[in-house]
PDB file of N, CA and C in Angstrom:
ATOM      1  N   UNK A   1      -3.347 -14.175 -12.710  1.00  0.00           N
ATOM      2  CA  UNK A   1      -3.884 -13.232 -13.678  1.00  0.00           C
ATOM      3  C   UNK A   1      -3.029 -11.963 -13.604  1.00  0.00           C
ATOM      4  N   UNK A   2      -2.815 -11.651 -14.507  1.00  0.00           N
ATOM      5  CA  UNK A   2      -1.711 -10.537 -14.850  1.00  0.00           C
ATOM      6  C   UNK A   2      -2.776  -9.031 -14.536  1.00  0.00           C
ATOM      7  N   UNK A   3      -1.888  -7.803 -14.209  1.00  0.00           N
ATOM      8  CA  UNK A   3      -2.423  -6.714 -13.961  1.00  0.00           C
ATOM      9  C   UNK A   3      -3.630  -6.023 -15.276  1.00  0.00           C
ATOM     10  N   UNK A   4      -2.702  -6.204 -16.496  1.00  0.00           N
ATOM     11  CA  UNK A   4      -3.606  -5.961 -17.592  1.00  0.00           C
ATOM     12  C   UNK A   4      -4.454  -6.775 -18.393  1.00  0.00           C
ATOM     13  N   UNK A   5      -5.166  -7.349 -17.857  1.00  0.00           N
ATOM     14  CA  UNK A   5      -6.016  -8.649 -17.908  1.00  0.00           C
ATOM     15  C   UNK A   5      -7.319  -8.154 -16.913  1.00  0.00           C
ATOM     16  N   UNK A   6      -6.623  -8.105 -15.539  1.00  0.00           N
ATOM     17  CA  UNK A   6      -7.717  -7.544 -14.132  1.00  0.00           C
ATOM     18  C   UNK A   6      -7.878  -6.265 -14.520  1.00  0.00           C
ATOM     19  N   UNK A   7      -7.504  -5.634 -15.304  1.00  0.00           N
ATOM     20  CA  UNK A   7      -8.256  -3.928 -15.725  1.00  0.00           C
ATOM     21  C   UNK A   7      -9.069  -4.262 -16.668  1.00  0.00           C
ATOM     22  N   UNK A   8      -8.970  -4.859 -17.401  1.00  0.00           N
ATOM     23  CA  UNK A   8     -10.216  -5.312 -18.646  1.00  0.00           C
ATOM     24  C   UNK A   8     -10.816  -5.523 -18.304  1.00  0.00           C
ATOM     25  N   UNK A   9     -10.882  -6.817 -17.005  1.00  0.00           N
ATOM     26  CA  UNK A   9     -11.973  -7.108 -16.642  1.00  0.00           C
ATOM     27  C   UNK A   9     -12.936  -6.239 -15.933  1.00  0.00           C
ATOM     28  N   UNK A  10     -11.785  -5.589 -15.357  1.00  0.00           N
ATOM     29  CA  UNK A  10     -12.802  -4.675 -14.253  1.00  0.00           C
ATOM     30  C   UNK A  10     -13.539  -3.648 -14.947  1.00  0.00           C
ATOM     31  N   UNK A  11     -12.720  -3.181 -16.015  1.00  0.00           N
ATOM     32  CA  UNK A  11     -13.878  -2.495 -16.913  1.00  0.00           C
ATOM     33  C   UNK A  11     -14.704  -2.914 -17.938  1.00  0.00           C
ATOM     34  N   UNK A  12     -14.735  -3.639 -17.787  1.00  0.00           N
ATOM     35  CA  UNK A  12     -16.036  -4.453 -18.438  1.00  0.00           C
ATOM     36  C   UNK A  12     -16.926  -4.409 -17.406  1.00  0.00           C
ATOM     37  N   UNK A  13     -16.961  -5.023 -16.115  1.00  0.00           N
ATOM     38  CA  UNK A  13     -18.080  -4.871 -15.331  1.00  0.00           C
ATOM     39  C   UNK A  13     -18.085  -3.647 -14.550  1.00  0.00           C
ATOM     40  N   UNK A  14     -17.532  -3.135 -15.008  1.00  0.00           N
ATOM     41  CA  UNK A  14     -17.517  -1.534 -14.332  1.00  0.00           C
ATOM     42  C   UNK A  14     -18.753  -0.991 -15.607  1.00  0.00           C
ATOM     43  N   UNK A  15     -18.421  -1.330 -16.916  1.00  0.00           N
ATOM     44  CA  UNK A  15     -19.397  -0.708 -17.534  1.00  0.00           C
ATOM     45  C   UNK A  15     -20.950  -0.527 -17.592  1.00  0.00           C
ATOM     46  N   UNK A  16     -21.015  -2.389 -17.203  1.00  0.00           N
ATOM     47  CA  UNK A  16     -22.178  -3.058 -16.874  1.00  0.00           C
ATOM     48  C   UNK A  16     -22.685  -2.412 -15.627  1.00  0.00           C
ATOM     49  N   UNK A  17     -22.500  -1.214 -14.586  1.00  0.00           N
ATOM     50  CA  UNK A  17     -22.905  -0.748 -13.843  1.00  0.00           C
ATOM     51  C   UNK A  17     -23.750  -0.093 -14.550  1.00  0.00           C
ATOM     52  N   UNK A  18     -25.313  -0.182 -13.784  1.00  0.00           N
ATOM     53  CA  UNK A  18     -26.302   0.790 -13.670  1.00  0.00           C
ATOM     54  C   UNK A  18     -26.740   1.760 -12.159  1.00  0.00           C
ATOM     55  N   UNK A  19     -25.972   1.467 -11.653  1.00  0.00           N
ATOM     56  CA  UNK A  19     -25.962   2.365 -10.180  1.00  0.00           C
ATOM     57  C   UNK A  19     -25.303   3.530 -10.356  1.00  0.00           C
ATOM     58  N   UNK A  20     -26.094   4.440  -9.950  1.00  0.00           N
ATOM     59  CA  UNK A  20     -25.456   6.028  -9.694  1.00  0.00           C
ATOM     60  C   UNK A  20     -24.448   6.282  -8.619  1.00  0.00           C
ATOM     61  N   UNK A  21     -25.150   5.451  -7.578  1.00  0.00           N
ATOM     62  CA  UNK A  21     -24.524   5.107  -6.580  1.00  0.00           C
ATOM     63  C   UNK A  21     -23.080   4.578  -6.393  1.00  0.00           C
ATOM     64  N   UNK A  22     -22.949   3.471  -7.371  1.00  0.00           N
ATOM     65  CA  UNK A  22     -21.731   2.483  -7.595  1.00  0.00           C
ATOM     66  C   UNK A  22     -20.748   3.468  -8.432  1.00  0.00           C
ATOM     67  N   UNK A  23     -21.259   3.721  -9.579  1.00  0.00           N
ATOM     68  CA  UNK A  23     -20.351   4.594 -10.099  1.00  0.00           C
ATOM     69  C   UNK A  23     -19.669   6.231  -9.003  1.00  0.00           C
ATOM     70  N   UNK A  24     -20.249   6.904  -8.596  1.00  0.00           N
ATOM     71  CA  UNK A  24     -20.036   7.925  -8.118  1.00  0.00           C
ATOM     72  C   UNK A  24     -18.908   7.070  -6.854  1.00  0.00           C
ATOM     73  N   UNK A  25     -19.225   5.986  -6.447  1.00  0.00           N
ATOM     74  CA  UNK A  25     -18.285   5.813  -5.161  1.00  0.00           C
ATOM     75  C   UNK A  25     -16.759   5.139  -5.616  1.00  0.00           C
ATOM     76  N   UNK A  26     -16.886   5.024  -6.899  1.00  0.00           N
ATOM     77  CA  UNK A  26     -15.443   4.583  -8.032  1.00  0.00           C
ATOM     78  C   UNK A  26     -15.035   5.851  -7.996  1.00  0.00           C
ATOM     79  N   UNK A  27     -15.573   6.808  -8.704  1.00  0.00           N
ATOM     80  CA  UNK A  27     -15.043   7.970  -9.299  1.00  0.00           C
ATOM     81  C   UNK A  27     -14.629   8.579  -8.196  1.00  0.00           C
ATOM     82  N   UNK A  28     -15.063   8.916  -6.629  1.00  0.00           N
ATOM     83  CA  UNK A  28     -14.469   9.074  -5.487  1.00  0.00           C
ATOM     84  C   UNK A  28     -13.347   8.451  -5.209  1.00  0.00           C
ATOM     85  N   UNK A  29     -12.861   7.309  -5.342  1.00  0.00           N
ATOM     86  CA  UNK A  29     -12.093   6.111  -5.134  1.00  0.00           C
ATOM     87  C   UNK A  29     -10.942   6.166  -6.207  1.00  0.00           C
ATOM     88  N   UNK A  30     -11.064   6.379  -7.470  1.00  0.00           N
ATOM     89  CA  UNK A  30     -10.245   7.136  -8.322  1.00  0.00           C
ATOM     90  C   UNK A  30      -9.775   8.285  -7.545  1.00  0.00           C
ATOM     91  N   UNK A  31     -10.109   9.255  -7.522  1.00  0.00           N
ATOM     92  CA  UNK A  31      -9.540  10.423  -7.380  1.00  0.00           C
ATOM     93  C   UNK A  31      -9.113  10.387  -6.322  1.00  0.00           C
ATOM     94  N   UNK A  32      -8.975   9.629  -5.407  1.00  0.00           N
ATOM     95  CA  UNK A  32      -8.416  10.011  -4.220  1.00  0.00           C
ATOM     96  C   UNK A  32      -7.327   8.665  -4.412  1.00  0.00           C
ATOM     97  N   UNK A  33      -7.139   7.838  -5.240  1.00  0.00           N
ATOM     98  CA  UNK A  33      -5.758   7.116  -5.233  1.00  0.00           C
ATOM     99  C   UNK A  33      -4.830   7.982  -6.670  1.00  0.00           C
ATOM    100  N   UNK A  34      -5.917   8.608  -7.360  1.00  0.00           N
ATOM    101  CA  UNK A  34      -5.038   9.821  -8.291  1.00  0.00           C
ATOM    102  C   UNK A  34      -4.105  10.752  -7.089  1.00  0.00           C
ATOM    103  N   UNK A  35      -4.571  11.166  -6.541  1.00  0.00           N
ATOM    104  CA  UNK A  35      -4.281  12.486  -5.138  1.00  0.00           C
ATOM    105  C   UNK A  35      -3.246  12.111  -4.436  1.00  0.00           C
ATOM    106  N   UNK A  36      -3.106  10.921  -3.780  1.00  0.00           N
ATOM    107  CA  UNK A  36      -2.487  10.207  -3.262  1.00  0.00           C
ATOM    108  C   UNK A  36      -0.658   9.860  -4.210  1.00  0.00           C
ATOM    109  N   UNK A  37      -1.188   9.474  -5.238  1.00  0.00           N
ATOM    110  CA  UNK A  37       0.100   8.694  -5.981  1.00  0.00           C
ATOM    111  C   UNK A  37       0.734  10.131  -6.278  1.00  0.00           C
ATOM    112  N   UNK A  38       0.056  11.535  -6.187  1.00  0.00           N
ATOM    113  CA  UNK A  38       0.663  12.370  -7.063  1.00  0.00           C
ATOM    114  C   UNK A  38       1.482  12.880  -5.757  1.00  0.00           C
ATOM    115  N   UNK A  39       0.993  12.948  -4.308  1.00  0.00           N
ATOM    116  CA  UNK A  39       1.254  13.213  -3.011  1.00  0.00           C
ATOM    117  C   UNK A  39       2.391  12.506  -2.523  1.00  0.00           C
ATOM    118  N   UNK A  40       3.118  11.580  -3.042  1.00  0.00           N
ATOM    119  CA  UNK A  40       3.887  10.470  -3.002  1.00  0.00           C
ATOM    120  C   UNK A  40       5.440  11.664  -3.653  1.00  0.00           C
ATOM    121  N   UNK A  41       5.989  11.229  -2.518  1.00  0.00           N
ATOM    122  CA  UNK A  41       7.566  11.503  -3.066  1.00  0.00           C
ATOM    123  C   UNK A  41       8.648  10.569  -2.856  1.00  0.00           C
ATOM    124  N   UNK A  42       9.532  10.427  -3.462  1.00  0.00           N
ATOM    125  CA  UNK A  42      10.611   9.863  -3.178  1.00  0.00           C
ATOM    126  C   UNK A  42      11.862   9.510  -1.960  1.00  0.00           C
ATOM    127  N   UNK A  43      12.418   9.135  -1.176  1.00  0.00           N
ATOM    128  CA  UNK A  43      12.687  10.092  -0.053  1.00  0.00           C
ATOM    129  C   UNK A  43      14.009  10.174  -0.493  1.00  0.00           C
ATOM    130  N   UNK A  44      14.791  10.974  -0.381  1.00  0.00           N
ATOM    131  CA  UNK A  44      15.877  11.991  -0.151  1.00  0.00           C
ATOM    132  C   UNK A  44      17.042  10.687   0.039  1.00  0.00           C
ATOM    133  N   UNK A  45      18.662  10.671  -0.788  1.00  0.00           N
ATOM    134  CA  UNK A  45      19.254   9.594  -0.555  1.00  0.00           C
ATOM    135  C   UNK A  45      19.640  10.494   0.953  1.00  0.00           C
ATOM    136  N   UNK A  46      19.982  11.367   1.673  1.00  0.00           N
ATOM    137  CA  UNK A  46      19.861  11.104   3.044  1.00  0.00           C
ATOM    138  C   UNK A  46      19.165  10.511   4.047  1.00  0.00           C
ATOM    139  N   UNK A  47      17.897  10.880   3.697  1.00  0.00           N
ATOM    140  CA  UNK A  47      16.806  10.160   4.443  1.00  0.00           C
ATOM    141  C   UNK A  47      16.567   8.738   4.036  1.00  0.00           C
ATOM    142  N   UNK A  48      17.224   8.141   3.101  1.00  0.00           N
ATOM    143  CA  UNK A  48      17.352   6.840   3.107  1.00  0.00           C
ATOM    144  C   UNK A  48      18.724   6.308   3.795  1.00  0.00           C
ATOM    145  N   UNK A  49      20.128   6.792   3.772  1.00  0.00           N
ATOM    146  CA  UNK A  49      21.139   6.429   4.759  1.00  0.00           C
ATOM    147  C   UNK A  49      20.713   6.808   6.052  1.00  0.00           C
ATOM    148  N   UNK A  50      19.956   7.294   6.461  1.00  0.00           N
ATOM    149  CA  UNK A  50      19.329   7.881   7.965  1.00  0.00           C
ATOM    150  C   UNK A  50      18.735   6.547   8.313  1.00  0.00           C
ATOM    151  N   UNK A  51      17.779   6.053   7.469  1.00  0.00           N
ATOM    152  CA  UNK A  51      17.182   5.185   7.772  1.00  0.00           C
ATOM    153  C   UNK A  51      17.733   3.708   8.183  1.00  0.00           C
ATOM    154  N   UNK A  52      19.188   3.716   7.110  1.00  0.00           N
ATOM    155  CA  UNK A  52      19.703   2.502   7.023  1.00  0.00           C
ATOM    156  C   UNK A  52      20.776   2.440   8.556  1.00  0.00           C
ATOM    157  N   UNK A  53      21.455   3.560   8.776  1.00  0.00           N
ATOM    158  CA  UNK A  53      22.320   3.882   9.376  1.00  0.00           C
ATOM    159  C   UNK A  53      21.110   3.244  11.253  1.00  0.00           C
ATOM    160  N   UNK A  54      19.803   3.765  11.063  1.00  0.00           N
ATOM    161  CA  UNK A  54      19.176   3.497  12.362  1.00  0.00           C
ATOM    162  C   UNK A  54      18.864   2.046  12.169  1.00  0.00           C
ATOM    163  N   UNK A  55      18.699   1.194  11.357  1.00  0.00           N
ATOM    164  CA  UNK A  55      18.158   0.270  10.875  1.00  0.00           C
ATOM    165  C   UNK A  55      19.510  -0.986  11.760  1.00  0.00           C
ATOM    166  N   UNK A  56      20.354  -0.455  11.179  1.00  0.00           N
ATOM    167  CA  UNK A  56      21.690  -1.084  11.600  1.00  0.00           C
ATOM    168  C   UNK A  56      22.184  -1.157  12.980  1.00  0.00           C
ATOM    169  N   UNK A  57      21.778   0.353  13.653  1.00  0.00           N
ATOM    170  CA  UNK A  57      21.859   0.610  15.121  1.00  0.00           C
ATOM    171  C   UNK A  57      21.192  -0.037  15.763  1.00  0.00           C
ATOM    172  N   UNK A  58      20.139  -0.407  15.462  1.00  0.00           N
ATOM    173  CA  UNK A  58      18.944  -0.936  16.220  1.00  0.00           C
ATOM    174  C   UNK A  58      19.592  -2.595  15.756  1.00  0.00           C
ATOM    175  N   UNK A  59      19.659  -3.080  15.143  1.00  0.00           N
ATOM    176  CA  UNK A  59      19.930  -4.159  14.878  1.00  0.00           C
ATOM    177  C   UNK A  59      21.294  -4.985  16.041  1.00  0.00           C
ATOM    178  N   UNK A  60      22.254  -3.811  15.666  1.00  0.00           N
ATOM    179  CA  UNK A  60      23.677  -4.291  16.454  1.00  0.00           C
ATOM    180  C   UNK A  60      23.324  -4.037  18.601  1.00  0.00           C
ATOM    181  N   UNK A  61      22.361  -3.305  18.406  1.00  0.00           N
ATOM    182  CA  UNK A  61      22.024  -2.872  20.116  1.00  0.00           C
ATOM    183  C   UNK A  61      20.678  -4.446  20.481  1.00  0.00           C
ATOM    184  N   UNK A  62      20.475  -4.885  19.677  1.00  0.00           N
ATOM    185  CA  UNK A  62      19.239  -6.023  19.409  1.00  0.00           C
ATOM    186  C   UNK A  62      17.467  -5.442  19.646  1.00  0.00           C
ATOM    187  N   UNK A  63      17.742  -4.534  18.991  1.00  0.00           N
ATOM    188  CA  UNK A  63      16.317  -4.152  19.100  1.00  0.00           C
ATOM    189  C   UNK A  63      15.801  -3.858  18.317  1.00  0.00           C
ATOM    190  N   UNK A  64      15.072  -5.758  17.931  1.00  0.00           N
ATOM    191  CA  UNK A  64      14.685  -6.455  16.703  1.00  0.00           C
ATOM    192  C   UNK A  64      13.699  -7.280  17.061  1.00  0.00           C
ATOM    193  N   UNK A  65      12.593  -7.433  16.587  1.00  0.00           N
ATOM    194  CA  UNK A  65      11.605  -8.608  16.610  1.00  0.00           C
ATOM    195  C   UNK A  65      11.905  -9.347  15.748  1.00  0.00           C
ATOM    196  N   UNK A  66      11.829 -10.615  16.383  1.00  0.00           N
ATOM    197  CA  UNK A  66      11.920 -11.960  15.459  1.00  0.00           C
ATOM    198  C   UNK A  66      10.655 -12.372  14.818  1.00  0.00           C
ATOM    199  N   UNK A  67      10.970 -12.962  13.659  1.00  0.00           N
ATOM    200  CA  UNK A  67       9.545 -12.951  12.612  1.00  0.00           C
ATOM    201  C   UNK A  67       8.399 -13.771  13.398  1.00  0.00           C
ATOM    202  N   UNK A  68       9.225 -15.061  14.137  1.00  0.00           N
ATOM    203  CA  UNK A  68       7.827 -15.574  14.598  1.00  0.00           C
ATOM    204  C   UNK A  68       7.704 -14.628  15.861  1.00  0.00           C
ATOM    205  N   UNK A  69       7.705 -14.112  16.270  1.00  0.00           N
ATOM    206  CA  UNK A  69       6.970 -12.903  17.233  1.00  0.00           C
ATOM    207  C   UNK A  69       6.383 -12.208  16.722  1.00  0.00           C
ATOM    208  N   UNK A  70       6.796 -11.385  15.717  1.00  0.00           N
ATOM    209  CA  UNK A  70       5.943 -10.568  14.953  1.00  0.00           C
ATOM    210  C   UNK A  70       4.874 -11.560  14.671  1.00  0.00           C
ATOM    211  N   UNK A  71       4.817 -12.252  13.810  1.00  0.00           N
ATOM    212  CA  UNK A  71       3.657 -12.983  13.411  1.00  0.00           C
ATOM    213  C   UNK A  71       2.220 -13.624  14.496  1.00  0.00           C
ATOM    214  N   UNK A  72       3.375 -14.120  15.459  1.00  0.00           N
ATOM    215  CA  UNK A  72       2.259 -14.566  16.755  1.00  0.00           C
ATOM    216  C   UNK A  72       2.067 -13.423  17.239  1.00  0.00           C
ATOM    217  N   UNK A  73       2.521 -11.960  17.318  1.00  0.00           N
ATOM    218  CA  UNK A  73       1.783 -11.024  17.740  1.00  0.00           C
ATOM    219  C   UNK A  73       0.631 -10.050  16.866  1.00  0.00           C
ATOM    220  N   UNK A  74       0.692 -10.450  15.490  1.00  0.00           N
ATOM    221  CA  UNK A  74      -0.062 -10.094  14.188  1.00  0.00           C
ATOM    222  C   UNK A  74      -1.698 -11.184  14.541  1.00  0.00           C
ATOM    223  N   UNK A  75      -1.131 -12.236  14.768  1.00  0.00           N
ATOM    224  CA  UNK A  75      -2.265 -13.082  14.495  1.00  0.00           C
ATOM    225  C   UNK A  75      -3.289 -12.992  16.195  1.00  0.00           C
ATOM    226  N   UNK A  76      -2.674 -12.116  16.881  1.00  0.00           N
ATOM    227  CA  UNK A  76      -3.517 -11.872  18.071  1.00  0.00           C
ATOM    228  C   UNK A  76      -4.407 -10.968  17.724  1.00  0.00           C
ATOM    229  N   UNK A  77      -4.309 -10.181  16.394  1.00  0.00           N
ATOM    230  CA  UNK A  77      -5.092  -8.475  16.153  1.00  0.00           C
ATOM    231  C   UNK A  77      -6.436  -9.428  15.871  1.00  0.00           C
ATOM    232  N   UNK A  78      -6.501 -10.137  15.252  1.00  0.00           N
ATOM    233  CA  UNK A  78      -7.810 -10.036  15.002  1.00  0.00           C
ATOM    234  C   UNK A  78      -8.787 -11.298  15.580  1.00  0.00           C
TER     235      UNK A  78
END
């Protein structure tokens, strides 16, 4: 299901709300992913070669997790 498909829907049964409750904890939930996206910056093409430049260091020195480690150590969290 495509993104603009799941907003129709959701407002459709968003409309069908009769809770004061339900609604007020959307409109909280809105505004704080409004707040957020506007709080959002770009980072800096230095701070992206910074990143790449450590990315690489760490890589060539081997200090790297391998995916199945990561994963068998992901699937211990819960």
């Amino acid at each position: 299901m495509d993104l603009d498909t799941r907003k129709v829907i959701f407002i459709r049964d968003f409309l069908k709300l009769e809770s004061e409750k339900a609604i007020s904890q959307f409109e909280k939930l809105l505004k704080k992913e409004i707040k957020e996206d506007l709080e959002l910056k770009p980072m800096s093409i230095a701070e992206f070669h910074k990143r790449i430049d450590g990315s690489l260091d760490d890589s060539k020195n081997e200090r790297i997790t391998d995916v199945d480690e990561l994963i068998s150590e992901i699937e211990k969290w819960s």
